[in-house]
N, C-alpha and C. Protein backbone atom coordinates (compact mmCIF):
# COMPACT_ATOMS: atom_id res chain seq x y z
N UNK A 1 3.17 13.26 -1.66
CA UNK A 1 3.07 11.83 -1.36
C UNK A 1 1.85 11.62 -0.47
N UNK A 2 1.16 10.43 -0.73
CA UNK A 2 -0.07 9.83 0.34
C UNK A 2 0.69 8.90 1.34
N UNK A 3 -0.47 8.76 2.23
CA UNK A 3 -0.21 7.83 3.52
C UNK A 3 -1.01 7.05 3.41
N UNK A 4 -1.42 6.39 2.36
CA UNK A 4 -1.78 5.23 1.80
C UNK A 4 -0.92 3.81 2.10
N UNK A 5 0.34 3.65 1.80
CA UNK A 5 1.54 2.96 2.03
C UNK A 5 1.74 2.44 3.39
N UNK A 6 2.00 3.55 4.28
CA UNK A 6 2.14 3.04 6.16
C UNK A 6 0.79 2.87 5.99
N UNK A 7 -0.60 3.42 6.20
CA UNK A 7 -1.39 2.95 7.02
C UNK A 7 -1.66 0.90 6.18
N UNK A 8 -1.53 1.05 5.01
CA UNK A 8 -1.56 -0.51 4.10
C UNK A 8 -0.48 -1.68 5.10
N UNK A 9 1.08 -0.92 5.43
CA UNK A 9 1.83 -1.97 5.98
C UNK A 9 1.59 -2.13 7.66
N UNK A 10 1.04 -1.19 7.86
CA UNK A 10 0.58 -1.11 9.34
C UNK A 10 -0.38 -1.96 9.65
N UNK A 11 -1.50 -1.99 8.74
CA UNK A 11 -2.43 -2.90 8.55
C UNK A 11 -2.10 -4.67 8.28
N UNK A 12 -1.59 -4.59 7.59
CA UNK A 12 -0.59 -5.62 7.13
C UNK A 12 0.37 -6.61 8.04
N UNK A 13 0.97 -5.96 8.82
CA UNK A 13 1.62 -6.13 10.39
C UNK A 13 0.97 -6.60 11.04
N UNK A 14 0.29 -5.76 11.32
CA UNK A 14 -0.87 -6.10 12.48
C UNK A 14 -1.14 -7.48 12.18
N UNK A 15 -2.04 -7.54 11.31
CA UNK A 15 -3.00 -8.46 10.89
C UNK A 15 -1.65 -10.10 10.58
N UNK A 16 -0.67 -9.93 10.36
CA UNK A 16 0.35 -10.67 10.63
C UNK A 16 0.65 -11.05 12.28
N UNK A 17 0.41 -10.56 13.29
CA UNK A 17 0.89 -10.98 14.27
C UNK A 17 -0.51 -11.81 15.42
N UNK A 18 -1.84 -12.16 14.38
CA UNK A 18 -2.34 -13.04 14.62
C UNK A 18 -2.99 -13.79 14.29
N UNK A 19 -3.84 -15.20 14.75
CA UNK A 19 -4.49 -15.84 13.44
C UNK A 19 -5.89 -15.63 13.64
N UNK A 20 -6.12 -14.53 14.48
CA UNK A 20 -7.76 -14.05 14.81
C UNK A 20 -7.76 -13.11 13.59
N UNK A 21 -9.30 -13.49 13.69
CA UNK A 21 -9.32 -12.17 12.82
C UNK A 21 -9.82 -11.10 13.63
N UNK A 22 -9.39 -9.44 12.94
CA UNK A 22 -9.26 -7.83 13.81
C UNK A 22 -10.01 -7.24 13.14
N UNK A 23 -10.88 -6.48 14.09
CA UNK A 23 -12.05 -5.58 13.44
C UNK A 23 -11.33 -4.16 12.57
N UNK A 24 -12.21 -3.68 11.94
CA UNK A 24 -11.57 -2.34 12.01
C UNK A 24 -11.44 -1.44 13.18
N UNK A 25 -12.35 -1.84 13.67
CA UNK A 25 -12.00 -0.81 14.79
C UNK A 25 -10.53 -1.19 15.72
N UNK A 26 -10.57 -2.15 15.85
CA UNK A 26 -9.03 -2.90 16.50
C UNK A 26 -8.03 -2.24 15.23
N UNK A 27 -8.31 -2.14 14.41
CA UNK A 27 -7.08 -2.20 13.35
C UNK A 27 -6.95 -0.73 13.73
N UNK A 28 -8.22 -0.06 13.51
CA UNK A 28 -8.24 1.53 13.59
C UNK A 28 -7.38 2.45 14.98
N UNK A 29 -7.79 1.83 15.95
CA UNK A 29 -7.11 2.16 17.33
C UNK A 29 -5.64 1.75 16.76
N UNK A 30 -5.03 1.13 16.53
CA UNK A 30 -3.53 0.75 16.16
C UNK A 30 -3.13 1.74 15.23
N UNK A 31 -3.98 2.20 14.54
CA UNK A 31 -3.18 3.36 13.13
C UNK A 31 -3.44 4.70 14.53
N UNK A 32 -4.85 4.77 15.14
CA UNK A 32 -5.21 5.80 15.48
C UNK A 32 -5.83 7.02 14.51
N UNK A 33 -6.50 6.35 13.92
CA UNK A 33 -6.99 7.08 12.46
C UNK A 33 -8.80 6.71 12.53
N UNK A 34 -9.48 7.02 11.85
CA UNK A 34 -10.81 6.85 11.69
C UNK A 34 -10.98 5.16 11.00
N UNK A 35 -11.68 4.32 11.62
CA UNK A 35 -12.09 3.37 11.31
C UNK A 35 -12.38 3.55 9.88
N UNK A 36 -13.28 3.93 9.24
CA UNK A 36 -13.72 4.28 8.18
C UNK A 36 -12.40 4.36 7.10
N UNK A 37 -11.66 5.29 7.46
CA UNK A 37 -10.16 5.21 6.51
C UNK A 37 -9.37 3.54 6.27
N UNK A 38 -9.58 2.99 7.69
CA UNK A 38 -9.06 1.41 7.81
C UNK A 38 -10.07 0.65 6.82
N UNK A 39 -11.41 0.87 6.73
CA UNK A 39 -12.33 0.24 5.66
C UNK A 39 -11.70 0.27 4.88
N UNK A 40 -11.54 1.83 3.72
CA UNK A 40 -11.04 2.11 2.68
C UNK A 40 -9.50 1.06 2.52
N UNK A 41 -8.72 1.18 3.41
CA UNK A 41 -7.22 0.77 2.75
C UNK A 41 -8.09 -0.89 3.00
N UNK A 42 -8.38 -1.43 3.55
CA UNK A 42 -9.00 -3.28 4.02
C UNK A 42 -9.63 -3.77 2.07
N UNK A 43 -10.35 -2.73 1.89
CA UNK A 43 -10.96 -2.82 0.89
C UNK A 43 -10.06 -2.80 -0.79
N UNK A 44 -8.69 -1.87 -0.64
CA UNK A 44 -8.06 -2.09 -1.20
C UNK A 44 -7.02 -3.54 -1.24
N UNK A 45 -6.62 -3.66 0.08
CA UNK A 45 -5.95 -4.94 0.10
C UNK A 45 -6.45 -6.31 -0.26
N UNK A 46 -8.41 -5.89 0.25
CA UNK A 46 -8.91 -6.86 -0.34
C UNK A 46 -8.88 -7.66 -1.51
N UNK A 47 -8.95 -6.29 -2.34
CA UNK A 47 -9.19 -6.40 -3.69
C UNK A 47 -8.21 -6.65 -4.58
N UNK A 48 -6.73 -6.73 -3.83
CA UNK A 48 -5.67 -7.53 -4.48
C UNK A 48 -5.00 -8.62 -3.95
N UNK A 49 -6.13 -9.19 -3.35
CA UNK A 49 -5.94 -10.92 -2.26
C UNK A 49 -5.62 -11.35 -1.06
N UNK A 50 -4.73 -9.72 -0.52
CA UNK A 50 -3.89 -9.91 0.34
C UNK A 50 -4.73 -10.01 1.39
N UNK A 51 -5.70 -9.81 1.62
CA UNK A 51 -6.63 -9.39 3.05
C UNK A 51 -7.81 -10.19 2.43
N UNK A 52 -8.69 -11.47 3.54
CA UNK A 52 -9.95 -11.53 3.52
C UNK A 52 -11.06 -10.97 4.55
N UNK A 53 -11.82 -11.16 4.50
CA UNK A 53 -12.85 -10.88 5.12
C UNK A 53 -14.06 -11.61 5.77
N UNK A 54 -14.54 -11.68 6.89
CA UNK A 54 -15.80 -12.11 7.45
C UNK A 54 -16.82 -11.23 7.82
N UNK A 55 -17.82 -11.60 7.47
CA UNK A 55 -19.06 -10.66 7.98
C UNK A 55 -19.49 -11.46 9.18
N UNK A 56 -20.28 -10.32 10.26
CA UNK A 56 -20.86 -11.50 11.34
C UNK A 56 -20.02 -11.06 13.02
N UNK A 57 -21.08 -11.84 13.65
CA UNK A 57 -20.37 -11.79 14.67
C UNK A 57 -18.95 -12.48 15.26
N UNK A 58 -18.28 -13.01 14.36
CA UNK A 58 -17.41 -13.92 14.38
C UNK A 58 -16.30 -13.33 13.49
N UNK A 59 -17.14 -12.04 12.83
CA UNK A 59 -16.70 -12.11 11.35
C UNK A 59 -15.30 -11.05 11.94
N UNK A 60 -14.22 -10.52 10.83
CA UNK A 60 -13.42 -9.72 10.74
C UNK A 60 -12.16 -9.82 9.70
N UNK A 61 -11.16 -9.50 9.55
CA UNK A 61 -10.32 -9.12 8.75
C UNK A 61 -8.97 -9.78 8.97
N UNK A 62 -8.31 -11.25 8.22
CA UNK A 62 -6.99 -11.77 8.10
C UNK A 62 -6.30 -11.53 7.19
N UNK A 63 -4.76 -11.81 7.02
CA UNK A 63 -4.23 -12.36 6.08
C UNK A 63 -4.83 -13.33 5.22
N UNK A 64 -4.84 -13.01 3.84
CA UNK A 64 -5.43 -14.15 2.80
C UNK A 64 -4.43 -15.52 2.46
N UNK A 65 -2.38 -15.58 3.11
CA UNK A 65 -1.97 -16.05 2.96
C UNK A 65 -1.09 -15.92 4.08
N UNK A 66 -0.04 -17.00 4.14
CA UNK A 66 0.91 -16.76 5.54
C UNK A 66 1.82 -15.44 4.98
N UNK A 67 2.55 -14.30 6.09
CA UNK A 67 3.09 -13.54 5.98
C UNK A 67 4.18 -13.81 5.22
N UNK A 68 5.02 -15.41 5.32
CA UNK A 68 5.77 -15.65 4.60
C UNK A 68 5.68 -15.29 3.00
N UNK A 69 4.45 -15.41 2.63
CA UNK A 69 4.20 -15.48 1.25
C UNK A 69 3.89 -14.13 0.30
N UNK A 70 3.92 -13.23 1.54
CA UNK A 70 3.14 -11.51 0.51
C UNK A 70 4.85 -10.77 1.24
N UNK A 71 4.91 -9.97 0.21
CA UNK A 71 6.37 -9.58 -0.36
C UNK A 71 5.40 -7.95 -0.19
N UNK A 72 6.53 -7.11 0.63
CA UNK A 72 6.33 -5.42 0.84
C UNK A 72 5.78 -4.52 -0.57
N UNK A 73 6.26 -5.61 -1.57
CA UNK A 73 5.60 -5.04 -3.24
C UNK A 73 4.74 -5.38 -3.45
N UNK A 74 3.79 -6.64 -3.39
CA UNK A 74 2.59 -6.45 -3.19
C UNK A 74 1.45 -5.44 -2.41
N UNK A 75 1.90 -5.01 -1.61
CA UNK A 75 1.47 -4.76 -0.43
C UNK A 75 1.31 -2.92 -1.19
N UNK A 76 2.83 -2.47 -1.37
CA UNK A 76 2.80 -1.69 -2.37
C UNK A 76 1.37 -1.05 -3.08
N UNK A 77 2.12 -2.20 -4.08
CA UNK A 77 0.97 -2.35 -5.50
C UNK A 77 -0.02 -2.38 -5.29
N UNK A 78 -0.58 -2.85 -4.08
CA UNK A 78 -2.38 -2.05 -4.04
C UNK A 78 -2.95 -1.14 -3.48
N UNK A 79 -1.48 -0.21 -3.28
CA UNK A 79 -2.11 1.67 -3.02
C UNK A 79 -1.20 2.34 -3.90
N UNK A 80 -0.41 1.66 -4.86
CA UNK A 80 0.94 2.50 -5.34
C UNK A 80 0.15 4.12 -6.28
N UNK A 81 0.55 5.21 -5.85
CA UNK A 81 -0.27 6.13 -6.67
C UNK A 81 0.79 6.58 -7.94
N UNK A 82 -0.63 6.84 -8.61
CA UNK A 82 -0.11 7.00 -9.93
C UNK A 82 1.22 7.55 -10.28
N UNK A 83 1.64 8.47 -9.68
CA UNK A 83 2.89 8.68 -9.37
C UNK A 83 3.69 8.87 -8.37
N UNK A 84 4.87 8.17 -8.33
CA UNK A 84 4.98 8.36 -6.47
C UNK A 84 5.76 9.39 -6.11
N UNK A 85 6.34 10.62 -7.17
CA UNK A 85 6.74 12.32 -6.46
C UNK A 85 5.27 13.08 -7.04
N UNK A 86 4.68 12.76 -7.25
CA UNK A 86 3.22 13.37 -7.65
C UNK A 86 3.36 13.93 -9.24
N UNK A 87 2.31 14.47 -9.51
CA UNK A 87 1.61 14.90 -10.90
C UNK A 87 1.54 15.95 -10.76
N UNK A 88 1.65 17.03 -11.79
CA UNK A 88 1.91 18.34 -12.08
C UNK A 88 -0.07 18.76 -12.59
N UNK A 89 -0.53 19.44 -12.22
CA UNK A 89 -1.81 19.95 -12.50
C UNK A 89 -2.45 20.79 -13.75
N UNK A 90 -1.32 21.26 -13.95
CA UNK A 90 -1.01 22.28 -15.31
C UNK A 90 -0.61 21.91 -16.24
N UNK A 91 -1.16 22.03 -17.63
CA UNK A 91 -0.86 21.55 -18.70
C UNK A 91 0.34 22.71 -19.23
N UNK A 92 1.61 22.01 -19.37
CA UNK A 92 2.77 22.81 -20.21
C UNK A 92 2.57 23.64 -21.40
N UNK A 93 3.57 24.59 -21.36
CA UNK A 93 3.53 25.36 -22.80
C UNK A 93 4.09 24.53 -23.76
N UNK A 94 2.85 24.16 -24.49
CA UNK A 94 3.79 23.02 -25.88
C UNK A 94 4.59 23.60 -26.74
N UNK A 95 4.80 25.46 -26.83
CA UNK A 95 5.34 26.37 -27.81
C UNK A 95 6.65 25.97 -26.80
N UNK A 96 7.05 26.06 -25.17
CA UNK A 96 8.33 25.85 -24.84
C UNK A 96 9.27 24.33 -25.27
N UNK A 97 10.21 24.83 -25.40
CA UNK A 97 10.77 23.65 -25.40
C UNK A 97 11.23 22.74 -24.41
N UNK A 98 11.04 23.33 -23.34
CA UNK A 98 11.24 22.67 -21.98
C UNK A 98 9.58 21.93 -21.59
N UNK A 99 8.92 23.01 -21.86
CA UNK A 99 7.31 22.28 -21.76
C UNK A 99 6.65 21.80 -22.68
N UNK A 100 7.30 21.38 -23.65
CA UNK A 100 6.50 20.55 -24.91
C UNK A 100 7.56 19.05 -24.50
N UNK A 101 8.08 19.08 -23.82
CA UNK A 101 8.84 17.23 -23.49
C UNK A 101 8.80 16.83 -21.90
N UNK A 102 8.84 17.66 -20.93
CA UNK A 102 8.93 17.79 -19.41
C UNK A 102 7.90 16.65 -19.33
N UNK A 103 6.98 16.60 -19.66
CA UNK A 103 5.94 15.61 -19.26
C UNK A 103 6.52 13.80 -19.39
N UNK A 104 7.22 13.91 -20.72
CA UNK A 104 7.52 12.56 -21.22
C UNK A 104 8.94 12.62 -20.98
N UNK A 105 9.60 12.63 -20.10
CA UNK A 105 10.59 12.84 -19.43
C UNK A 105 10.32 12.88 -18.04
N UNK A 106 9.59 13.68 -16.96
CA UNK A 106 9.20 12.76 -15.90
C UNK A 106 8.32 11.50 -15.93
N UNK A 107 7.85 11.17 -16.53
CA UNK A 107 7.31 9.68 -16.47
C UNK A 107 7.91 8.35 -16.81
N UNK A 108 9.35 8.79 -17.60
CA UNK A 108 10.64 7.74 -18.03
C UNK A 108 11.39 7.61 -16.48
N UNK A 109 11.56 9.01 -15.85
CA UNK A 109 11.88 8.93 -14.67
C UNK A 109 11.42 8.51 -13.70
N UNK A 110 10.34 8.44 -13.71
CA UNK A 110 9.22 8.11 -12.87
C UNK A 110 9.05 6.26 -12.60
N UNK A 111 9.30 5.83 -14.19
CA UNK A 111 9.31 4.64 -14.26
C UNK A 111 10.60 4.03 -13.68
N UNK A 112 11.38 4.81 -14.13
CA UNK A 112 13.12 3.91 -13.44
C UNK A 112 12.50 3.95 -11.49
N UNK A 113 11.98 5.02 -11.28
CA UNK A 113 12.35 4.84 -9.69
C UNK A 113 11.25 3.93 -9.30
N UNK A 114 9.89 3.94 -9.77
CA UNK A 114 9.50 3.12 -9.14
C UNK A 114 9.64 1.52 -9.65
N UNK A 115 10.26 1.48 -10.65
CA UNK A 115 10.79 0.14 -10.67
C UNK A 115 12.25 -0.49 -9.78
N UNK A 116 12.64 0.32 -9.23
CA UNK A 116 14.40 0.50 -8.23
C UNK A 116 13.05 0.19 -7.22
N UNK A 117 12.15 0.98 -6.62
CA UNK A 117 11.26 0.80 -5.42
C UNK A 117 11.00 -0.49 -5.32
N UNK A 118 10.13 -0.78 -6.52
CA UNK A 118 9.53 -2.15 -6.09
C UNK A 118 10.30 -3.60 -6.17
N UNK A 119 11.18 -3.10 -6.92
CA UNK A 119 12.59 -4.26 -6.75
C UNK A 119 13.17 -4.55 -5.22
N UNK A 120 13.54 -2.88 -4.81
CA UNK A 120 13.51 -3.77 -2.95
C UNK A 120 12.64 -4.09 -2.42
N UNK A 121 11.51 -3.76 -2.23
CA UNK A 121 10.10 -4.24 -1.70
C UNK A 121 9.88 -5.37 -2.04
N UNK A 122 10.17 -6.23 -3.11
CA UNK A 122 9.89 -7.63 -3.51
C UNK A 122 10.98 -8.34 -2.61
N UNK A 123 12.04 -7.99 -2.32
CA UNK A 123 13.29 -8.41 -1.89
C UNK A 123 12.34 -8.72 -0.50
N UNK A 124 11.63 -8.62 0.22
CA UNK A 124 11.24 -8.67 1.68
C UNK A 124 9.52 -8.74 1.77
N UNK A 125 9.84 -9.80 2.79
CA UNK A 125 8.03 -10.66 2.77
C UNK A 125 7.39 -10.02 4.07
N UNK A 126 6.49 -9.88 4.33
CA UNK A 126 5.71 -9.30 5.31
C UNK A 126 6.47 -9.73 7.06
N UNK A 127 6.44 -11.10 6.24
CA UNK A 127 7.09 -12.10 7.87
C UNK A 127 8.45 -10.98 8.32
N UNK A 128 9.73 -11.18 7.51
CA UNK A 128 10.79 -10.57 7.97
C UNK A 128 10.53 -9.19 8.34
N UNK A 129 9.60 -8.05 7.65
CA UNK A 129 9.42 -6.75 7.97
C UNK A 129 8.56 -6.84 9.28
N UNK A 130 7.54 -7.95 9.73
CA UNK A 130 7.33 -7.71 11.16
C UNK A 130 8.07 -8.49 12.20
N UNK A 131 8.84 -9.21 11.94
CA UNK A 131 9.85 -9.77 12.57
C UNK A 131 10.83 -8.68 13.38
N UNK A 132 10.60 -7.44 12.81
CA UNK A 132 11.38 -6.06 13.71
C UNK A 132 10.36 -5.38 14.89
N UNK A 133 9.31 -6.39 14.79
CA UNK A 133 8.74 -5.47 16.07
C UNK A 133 8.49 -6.16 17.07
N UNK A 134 9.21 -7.31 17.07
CA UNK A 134 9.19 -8.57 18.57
C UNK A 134 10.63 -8.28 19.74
């Protein structure tokens, strides 16, 4: 599994509990991680609405909508990795019969859980998940 996910809702939080906008480096001191990594996940959130951006001396990093409105599955969905117990590296013995189907059989599985995942994650909006840290 990646840490893609916390550092995204951490980010997410944060950036929920004001209407300034937070540098990376502010964001970065809060994960305690390399600024540069806070780029990378900012840039992902960007890029699926949830997070805008200012350049400038003024400039920095909000919510693109009120917390009320972005749901823990969004938030998700723009680091969800390709698989979320991971990917096997090795191509199966297609002569086994265990390794000529194993592949298309974890990915049926794969699909039930992360559809059970993102079903509770939709269930809960950014607001109520930082509402536990007041």
């Amino acid at each position: 599994m990646n840490g893609r996910f916390p550092i995204a809702i951490h980010i997410m939080t944060l950036l929920s509990y004001t209407e300034q906008k937070l540098s990376s480096d502010y964001i970065a001191g809060s994960l305690n991680i390399n600024p540069a990594l806070v780029r990378k996940a900012l840039r992902d959130l960007i890029a699926h609405g949830l997070v805008v951006s200012k350049e400038g001396k003024t400039g920095g990093y909000q919510l693109s909508r009120s917390a009320e409105k972005i749901s823990l599955a969004e938030i998700y969905e723009s680091v969800k990795p390709v698989a979320i117990l991971g990917v096997s590296k090795n191509t199966p013995n297609p002569g086994c019969p265990v390794g000529r189907q194993i592949t298309n059989h974890l990915n049926l599985l794969y699909q039930g859980i992360d559809a059970h995942l993102e079903k509770q994650l939709a269930g809960e909006s950014l607001k109520t998940f930082s509402n536990k840290f007041t």
